[in-house]
C-alpha atoms as a PDB file:
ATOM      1  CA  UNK A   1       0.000   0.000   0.000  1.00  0.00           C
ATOM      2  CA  UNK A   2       1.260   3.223  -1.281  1.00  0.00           C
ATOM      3  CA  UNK A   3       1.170   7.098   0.494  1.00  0.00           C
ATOM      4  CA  UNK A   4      -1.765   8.112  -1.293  1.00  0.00           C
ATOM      5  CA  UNK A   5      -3.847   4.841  -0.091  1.00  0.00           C
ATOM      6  CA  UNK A   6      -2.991   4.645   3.473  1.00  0.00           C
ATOM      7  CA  UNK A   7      -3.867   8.504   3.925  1.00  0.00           C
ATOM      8  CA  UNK A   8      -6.747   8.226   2.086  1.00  0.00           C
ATOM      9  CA  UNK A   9      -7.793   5.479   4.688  1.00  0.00           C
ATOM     10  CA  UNK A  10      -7.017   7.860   7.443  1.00  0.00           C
ATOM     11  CA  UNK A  11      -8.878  10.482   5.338  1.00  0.00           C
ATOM     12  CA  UNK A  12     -11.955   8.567   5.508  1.00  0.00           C
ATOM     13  CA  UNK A  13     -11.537   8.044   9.702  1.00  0.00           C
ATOM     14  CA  UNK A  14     -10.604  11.793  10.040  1.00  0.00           C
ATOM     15  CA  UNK A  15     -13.907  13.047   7.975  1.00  0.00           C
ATOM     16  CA  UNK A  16     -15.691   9.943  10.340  1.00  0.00           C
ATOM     17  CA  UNK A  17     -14.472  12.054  13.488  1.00  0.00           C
ATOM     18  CA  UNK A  18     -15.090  14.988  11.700  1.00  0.00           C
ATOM     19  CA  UNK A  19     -18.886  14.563  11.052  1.00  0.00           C
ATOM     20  CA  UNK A  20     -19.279  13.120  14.403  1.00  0.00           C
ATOM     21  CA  UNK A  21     -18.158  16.124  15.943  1.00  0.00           C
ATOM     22  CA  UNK A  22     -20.084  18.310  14.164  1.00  0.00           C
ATOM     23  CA  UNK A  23     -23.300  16.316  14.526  1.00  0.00           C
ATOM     24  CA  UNK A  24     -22.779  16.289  18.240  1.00  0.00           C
ATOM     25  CA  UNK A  25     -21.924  20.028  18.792  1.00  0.00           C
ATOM     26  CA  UNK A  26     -24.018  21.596  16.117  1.00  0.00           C
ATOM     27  CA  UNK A  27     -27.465  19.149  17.135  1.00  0.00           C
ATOM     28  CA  UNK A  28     -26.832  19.265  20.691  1.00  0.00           C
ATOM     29  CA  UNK A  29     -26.169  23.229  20.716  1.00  0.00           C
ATOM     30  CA  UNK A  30     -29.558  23.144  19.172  1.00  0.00           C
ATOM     31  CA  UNK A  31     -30.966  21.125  21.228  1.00  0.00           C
ATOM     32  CA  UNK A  32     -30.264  22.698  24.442  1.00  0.00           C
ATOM     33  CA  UNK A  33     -30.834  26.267  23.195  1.00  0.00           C
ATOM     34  CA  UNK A  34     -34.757  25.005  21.373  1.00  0.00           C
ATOM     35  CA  UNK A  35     -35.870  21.812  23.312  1.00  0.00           C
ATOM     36  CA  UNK A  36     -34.226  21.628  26.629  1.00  0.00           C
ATOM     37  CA  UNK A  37     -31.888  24.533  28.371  1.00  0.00           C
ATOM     38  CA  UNK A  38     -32.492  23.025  31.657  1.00  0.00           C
ATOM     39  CA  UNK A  39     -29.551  20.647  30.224  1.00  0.00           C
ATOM     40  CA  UNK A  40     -26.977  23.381  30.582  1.00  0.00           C
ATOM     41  CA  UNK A  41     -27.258  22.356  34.046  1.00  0.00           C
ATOM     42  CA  UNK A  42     -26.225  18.217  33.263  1.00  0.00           C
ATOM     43  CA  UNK A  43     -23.295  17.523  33.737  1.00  0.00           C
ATOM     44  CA  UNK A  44     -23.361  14.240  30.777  1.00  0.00           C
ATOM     45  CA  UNK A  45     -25.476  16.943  28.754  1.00  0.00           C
ATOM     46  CA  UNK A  46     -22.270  19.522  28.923  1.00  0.00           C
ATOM     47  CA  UNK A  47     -19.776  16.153  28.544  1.00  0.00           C
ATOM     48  CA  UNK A  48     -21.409  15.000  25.003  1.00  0.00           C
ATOM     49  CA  UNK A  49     -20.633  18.837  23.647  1.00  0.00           C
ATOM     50  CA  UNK A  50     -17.178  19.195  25.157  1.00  0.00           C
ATOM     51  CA  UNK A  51     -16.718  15.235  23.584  1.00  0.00           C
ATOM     52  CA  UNK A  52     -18.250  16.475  19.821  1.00  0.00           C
ATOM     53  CA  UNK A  53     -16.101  20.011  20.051  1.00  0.00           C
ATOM     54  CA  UNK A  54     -12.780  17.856  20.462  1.00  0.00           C
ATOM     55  CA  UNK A  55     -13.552  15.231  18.022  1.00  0.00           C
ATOM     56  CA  UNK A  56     -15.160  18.057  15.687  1.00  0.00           C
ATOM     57  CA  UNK A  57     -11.463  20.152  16.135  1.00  0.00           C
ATOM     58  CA  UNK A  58      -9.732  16.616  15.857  1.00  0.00           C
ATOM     59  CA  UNK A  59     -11.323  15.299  12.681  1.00  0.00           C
ATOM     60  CA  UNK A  60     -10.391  18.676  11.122  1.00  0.00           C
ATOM     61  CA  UNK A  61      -7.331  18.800  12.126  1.00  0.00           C
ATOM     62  CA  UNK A  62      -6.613  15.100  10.957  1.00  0.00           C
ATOM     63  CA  UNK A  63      -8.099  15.712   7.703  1.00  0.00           C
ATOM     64  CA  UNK A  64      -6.126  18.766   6.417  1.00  0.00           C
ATOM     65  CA  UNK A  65      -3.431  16.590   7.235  1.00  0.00           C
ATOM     66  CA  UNK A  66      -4.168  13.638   5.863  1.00  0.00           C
ATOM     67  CA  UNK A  67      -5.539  14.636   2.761  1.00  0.00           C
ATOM     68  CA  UNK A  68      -2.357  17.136   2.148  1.00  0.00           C
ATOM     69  CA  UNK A  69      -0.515  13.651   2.291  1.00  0.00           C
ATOM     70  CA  UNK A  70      -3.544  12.370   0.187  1.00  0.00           C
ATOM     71  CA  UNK A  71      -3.249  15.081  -2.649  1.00  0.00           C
ATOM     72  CA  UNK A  72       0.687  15.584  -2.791  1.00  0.00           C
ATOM     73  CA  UNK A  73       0.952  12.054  -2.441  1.00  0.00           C
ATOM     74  CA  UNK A  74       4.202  12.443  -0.033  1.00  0.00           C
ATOM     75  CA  UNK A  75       4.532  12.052   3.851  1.00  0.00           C
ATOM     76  CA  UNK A  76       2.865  14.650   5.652  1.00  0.00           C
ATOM     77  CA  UNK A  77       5.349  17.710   6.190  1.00  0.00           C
ATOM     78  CA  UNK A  78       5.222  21.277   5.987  1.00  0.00           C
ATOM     79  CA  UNK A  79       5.631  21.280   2.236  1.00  0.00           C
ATOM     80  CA  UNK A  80       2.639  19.090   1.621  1.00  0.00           C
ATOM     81  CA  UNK A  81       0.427  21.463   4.026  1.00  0.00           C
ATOM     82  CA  UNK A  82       1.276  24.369   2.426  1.00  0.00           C
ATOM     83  CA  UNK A  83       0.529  22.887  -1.197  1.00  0.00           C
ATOM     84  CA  UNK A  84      -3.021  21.906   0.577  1.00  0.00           C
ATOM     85  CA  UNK A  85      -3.735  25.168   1.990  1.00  0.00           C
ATOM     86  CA  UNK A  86      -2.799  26.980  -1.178  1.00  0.00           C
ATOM     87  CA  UNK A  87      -5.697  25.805  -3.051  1.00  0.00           C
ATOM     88  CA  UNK A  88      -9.206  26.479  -2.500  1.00  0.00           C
ATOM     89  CA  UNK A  89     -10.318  23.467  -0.249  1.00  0.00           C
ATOM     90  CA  UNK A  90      -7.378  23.629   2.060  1.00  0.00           C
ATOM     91  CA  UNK A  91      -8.489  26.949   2.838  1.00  0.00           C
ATOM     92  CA  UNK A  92     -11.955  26.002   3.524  1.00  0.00           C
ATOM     93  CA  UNK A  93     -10.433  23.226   6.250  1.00  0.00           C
ATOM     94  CA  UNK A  94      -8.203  25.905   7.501  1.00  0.00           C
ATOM     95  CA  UNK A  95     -11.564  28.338   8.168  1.00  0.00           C
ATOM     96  CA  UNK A  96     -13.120  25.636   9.948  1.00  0.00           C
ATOM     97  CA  UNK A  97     -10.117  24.889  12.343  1.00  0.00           C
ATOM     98  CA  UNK A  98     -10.705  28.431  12.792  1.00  0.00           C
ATOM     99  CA  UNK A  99     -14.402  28.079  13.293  1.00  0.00           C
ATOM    100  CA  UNK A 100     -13.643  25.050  16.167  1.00  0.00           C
ATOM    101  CA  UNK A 101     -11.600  27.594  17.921  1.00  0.00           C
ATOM    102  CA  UNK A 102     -14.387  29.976  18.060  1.00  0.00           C
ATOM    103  CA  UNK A 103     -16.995  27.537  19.115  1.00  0.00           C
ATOM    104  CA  UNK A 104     -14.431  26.864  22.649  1.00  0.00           C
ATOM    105  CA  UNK A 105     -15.871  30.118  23.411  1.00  0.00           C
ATOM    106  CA  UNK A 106     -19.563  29.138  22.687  1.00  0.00           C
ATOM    107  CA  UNK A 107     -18.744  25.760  24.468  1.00  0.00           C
ATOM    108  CA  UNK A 108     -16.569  27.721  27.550  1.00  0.00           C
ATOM    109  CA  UNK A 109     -19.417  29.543  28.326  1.00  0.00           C
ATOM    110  CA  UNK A 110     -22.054  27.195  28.017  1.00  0.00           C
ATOM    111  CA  UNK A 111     -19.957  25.469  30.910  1.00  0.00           C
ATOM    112  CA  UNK A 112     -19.522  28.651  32.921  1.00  0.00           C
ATOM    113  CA  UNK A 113     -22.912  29.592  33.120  1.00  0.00           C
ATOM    114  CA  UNK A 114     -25.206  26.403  32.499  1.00  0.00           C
ATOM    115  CA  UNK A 115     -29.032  26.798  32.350  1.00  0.00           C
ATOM    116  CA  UNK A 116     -28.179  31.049  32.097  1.00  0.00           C
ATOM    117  CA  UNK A 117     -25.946  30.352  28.734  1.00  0.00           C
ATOM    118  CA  UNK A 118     -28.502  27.736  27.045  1.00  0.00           C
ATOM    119  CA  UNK A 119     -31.637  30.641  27.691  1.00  0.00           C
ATOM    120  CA  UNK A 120     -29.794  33.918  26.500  1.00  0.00           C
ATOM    121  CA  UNK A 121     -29.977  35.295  23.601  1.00  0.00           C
ATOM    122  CA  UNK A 122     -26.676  36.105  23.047  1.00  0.00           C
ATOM    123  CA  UNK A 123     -25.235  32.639  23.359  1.00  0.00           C
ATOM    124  CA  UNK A 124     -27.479  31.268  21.249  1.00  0.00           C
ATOM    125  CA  UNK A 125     -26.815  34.223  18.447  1.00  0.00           C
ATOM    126  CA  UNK A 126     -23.385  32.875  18.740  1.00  0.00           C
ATOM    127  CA  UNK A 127     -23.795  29.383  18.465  1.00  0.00           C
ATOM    128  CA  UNK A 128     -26.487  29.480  16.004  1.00  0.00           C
ATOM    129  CA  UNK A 129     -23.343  31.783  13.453  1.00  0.00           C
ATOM    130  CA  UNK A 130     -20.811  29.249  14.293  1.00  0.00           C
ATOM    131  CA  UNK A 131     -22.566  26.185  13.752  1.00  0.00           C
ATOM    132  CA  UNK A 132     -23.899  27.610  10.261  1.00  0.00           C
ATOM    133  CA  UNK A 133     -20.423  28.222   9.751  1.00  0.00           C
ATOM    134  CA  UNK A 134     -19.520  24.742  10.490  1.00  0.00           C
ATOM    135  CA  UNK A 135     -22.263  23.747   8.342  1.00  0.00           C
ATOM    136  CA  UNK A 136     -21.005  25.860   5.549  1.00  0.00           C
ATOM    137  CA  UNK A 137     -17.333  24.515   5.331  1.00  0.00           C
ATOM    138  CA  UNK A 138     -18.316  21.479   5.785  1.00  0.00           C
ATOM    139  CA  UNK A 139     -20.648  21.503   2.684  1.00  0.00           C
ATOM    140  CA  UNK A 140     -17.437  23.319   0.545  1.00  0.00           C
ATOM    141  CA  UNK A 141     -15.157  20.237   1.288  1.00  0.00           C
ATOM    142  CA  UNK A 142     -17.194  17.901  -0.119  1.00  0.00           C
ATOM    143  CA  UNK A 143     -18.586  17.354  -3.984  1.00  0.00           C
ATOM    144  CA  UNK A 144     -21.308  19.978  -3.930  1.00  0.00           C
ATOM    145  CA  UNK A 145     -18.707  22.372  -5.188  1.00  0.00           C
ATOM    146  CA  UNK A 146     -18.243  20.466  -8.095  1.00  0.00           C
ATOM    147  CA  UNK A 147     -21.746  19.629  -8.986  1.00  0.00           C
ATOM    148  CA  UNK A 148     -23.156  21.421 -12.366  1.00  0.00           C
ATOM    149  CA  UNK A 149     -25.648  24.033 -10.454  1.00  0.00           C
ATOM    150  CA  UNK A 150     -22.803  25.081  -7.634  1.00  0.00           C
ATOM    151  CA  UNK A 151     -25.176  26.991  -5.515  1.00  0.00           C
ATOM    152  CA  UNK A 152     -28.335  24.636  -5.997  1.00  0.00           C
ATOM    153  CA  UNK A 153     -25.986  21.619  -4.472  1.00  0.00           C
ATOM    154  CA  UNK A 154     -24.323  23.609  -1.714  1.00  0.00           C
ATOM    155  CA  UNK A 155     -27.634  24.936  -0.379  1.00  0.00           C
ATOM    156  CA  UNK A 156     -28.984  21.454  -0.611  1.00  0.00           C
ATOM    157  CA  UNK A 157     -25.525  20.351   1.306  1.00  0.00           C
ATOM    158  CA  UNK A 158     -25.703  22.668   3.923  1.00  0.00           C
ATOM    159  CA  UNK A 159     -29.826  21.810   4.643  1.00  0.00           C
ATOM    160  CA  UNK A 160     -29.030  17.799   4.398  1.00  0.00           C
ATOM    161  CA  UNK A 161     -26.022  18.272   7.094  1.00  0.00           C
ATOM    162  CA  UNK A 162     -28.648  20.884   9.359  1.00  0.00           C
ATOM    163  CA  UNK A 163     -31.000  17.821   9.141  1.00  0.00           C
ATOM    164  CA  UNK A 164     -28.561  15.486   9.979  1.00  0.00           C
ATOM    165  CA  UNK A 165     -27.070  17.100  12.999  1.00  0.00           C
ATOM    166  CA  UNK A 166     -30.982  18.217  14.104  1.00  0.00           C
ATOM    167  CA  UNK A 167     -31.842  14.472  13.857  1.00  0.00           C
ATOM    168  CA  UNK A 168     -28.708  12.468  15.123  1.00  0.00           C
ATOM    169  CA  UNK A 169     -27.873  15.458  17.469  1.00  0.00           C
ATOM    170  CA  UNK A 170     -31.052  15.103  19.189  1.00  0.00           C
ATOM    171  CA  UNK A 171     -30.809  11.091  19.497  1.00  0.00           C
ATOM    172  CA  UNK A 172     -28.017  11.241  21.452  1.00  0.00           C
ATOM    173  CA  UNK A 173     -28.457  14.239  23.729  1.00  0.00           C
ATOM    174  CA  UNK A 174     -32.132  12.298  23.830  1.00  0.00           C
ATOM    175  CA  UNK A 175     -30.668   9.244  24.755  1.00  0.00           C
ATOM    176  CA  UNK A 176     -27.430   9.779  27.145  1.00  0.00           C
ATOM    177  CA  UNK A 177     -28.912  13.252  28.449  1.00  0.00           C
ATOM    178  CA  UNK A 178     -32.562  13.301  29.102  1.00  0.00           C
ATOM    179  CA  UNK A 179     -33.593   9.670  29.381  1.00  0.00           C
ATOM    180  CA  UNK A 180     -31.489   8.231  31.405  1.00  0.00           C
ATOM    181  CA  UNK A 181     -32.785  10.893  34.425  1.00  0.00           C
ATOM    182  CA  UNK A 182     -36.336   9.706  33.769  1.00  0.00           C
ATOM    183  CA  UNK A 183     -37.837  13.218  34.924  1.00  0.00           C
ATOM    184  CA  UNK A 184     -41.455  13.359  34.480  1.00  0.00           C
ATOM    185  CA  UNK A 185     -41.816  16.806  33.478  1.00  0.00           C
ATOM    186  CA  UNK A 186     -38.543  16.850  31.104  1.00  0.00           C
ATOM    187  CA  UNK A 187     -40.294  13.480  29.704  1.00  0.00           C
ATOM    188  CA  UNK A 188     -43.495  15.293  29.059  1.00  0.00           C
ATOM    189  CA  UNK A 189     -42.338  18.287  27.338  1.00  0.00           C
ATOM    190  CA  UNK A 190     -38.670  17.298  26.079  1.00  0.00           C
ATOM    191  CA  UNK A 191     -39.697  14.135  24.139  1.00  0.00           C
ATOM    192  CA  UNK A 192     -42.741  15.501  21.845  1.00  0.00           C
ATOM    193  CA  UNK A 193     -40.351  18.846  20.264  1.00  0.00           C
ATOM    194  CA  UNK A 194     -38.205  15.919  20.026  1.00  0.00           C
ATOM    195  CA  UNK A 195     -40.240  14.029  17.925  1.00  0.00           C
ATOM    196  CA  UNK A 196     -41.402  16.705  16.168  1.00  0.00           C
ATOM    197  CA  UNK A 197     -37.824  18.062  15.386  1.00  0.00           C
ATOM    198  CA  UNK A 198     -36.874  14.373  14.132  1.00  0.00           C
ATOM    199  CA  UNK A 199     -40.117  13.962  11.581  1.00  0.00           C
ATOM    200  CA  UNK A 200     -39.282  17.960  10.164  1.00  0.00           C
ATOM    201  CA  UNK A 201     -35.354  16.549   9.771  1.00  0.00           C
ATOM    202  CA  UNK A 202     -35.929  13.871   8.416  1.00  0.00           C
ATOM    203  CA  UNK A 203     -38.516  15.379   5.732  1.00  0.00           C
ATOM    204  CA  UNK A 204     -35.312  17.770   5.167  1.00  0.00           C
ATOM    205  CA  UNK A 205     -32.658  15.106   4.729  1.00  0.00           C
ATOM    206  CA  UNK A 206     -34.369  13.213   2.515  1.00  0.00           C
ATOM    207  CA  UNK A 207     -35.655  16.080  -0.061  1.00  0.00           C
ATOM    208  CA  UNK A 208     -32.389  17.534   0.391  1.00  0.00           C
ATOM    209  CA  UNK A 209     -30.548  14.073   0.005  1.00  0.00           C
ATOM    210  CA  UNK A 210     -32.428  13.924  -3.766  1.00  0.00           C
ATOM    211  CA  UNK A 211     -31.738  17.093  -5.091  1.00  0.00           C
ATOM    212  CA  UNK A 212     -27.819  16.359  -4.316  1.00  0.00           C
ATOM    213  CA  UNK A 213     -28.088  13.118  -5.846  1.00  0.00           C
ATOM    214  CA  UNK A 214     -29.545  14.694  -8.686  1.00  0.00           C
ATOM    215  CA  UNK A 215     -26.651  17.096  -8.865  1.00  0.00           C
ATOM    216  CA  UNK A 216     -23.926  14.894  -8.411  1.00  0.00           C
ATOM    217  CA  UNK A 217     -25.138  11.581 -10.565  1.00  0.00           C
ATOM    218  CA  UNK A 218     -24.801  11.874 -14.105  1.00  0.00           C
ATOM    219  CA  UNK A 219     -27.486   9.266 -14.677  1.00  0.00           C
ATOM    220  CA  UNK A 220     -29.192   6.587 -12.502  1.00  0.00           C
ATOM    221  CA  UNK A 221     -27.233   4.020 -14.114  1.00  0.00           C
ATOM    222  CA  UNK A 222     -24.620   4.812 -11.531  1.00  0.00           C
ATOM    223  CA  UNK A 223     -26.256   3.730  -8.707  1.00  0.00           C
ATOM    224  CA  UNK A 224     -25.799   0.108  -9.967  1.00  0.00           C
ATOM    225  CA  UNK A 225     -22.914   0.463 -12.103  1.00  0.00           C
ATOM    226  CA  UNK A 226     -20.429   2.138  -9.963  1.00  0.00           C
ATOM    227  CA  UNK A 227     -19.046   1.849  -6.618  1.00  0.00           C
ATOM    228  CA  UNK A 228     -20.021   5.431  -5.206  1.00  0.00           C
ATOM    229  CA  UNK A 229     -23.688   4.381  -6.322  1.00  0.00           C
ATOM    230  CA  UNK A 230     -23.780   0.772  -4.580  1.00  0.00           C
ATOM    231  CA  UNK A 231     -22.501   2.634  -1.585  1.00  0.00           C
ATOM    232  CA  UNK A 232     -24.966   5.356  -1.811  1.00  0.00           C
ATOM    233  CA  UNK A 233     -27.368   2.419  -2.258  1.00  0.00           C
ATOM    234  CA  UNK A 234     -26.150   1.017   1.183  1.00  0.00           C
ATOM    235  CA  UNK A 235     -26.829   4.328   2.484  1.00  0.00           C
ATOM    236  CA  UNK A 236     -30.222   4.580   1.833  1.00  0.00           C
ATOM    237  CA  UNK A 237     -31.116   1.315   2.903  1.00  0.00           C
ATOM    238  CA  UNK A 238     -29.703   1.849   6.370  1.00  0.00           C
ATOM    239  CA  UNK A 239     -31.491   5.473   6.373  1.00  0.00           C
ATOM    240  CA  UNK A 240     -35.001   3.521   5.553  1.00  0.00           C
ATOM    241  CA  UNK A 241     -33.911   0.938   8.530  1.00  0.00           C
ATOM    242  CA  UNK A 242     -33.461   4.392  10.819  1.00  0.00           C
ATOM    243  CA  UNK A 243     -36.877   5.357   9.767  1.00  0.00           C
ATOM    244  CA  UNK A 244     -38.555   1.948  10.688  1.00  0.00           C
ATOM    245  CA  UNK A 245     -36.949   2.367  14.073  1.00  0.00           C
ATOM    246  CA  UNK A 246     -37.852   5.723  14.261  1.00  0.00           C
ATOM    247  CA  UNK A 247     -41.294   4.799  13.829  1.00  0.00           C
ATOM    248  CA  UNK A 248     -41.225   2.648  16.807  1.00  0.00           C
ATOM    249  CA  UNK A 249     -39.934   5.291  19.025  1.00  0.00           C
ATOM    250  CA  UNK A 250     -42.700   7.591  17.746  1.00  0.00           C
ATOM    251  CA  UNK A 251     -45.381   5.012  18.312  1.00  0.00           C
ATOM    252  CA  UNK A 252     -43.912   4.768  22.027  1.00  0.00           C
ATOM    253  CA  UNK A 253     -44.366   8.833  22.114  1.00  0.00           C
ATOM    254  CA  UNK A 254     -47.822   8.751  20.969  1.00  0.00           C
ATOM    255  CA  UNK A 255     -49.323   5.862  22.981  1.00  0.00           C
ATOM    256  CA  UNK A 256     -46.969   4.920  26.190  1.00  0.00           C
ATOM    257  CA  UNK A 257     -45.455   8.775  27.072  1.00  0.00           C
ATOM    258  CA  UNK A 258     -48.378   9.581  28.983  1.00  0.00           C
ATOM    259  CA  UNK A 259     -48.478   6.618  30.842  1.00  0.00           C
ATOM    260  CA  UNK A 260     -44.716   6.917  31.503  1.00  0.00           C
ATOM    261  CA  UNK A 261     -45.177  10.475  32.969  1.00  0.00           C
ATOM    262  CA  UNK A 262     -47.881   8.774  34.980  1.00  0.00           C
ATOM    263  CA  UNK A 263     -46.104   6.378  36.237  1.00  0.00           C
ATOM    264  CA  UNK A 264     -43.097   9.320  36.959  1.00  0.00           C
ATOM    265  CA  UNK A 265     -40.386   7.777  34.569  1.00  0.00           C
ATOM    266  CA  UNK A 266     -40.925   4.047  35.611  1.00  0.00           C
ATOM    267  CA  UNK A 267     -37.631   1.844  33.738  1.00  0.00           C
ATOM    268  CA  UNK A 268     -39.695  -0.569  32.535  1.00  0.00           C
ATOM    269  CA  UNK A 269     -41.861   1.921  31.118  1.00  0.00           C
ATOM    270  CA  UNK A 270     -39.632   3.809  29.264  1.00  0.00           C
ATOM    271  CA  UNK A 271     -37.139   0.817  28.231  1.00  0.00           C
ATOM    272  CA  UNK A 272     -38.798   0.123  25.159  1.00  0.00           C
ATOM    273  CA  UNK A 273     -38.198   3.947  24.135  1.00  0.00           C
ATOM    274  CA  UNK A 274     -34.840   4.081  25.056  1.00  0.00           C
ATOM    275  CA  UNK A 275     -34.078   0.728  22.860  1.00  0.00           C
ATOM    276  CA  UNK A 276     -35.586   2.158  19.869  1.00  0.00           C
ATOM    277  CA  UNK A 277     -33.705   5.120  19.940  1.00  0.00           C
ATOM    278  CA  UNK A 278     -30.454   3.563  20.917  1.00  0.00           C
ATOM    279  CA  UNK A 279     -30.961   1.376  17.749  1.00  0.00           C
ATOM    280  CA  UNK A 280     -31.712   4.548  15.538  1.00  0.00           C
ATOM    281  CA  UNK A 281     -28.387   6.299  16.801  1.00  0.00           C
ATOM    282  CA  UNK A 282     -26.155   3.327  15.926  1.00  0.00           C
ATOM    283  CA  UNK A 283     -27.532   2.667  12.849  1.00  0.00           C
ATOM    284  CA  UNK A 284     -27.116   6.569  12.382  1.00  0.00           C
ATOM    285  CA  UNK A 285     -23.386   6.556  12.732  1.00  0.00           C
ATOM    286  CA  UNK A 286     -23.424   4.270   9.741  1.00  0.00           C
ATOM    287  CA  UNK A 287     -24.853   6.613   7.844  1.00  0.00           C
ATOM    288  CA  UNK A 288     -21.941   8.931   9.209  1.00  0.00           C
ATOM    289  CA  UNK A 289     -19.159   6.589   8.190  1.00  0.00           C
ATOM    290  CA  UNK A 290     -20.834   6.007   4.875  1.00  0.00           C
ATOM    291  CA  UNK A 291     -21.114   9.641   4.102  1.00  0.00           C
ATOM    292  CA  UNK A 292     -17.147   9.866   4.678  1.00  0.00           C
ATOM    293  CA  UNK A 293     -16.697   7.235   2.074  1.00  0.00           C
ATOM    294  CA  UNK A 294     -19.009   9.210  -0.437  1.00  0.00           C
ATOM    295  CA  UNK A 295     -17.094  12.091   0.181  1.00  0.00           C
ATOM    296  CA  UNK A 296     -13.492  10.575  -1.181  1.00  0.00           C
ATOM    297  CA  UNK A 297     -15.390   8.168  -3.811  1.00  0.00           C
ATOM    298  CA  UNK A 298     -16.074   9.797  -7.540  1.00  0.00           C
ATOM    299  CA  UNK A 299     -19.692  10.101  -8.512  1.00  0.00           C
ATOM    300  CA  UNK A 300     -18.817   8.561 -12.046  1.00  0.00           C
ATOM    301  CA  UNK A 301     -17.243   5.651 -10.670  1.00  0.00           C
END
């Protein structure tokens, strides 16, 4: 195995870490700041956004480094870098290294000031500009920018990515944050925006999903004939498996929540809730690590 294959490899793992960062920050900033600011005061709830700010600035980090090895096909040194970061895309990874940086402050004072941070305005002014910054880079360093109708496929990008972090953001912050605490009230109010956020993503990932896919494929033929369209294929089969689960867990909402809030958070009770959406988040982070192999794959091939 050559220089170009094994830093491709780490490529992929680096845009893995990458994506998972961003889905953690950029969904769980959201969802403390829209569904649940009482989480500023959880101590997991602050963890899981200090954990998806250093694998967000990790994953970036790795992956201007790895693809400079990548591209230049050479050893990663300073010459390879600056090759990278003197063309258009290195740039982009350099601006959102930058953008991590920024969103320590967003992060340092959601863990100064808790509950106070998650309900002010001005924090969530300035997480709401640095995660659509995040967004925004991560959208240019993909194929969007190379699609026929540039600015069709970037906003369609940026909106699949929102959708993504909304949706798999929320799972986890739903799952390790609020569930596990089994709080009536937080059950009672917490879980329904939840649900509703999740069916309004999902709508958005999947219209969002097409029109890129329309963009990027020269014909459908691909999606049997090449390798970046079997893998897409893979894709959407695990995203229709999400769905079926995520079904389930809105089923649980509509018919058992009430009796769970009842009942003031009884295990058994929730259980079958917190299965479902364990299942969905898994199966979600497949999606993640197929997206990173999209990303280095050519549509045509």
């Amino acid at each position: 195995m050559n220089v170009a294959d094994s830093a491709r490899e780490l490529y992929v793992f680096a845009r893995v870490l990458d994506y998972l960062g961003i889905t953690l920050f950029v969904g769980g900033c959201l969802f403390v700041a829209l569904l649940w600011p009482n989480g500023g005061n959880d101590p997991r709830t602050r963890r899981l956004l200090a954990i998806g700010w250093f694998l967000g600035l990790a994953g970036t980090l790795a992956a201007i480094a790895f693809q400079a090895a990548w591209v230049t096909q050479q050893p990663i040194n300073l010459a390879a870098l600056q090759q990278l970061l003197s063309v258009q895309v290195g740039r982009v990874w350099f601006a959102k290294a930058l953008l991590w940086v920024l969103a320590m402050v967003v992060l340092a004072d959601l863990l100064q000031r808790r509950e106070k941070a998650a309900r002010s305005a001005a924090w969530r002014v300035g997480a709401g500009a640095v995660a659509l910054g995040l967004l925004r880079t991560a959208g240019l360093t993909g194929h969007a920018v190379d699609a026929p109708d540039k600015t069709v496929a970037e906003i369609a990008a940026l909106a699949h990515l929102a959708g993504v972090c909304a949706w798999f953001g929320g799972l986890v912050f739903l799952l390790l944050g609020v569930l596990p605490r089994r709080q009536p009230d937080e059950l009672a109010t917490v879980t329904p925006k939840y649900s509703r956020l999740a069916m309004i993503s999902v709508i958005v990932i999947a219209s969002a999903g097409t029109v890129l896919a329309l963009q990027l494929l020269p014909s459908l033929d691909v999606l049997v004939t090449t390798g970046y369209g079997r893998l897409l294929l893979i894709k959407l089969a695990v995203f229709a498996v999400i769905l079926g689960a995520a079904q389930l867990s809105k089923r649980w909402v509509k018919r058992r929540l009430d009796f769970a809030v009842v009942l003031r958070g009884d295990s058994a009770t929730v259980r079958p809730f917190v299965y479902s959406v364990a299942v969905e988040t898994v199966l979600v982070v497949a999606v993640l690590v197929a997206a990173s192999l999209l990303v280095t794959a050519n549509p045509g091939r």
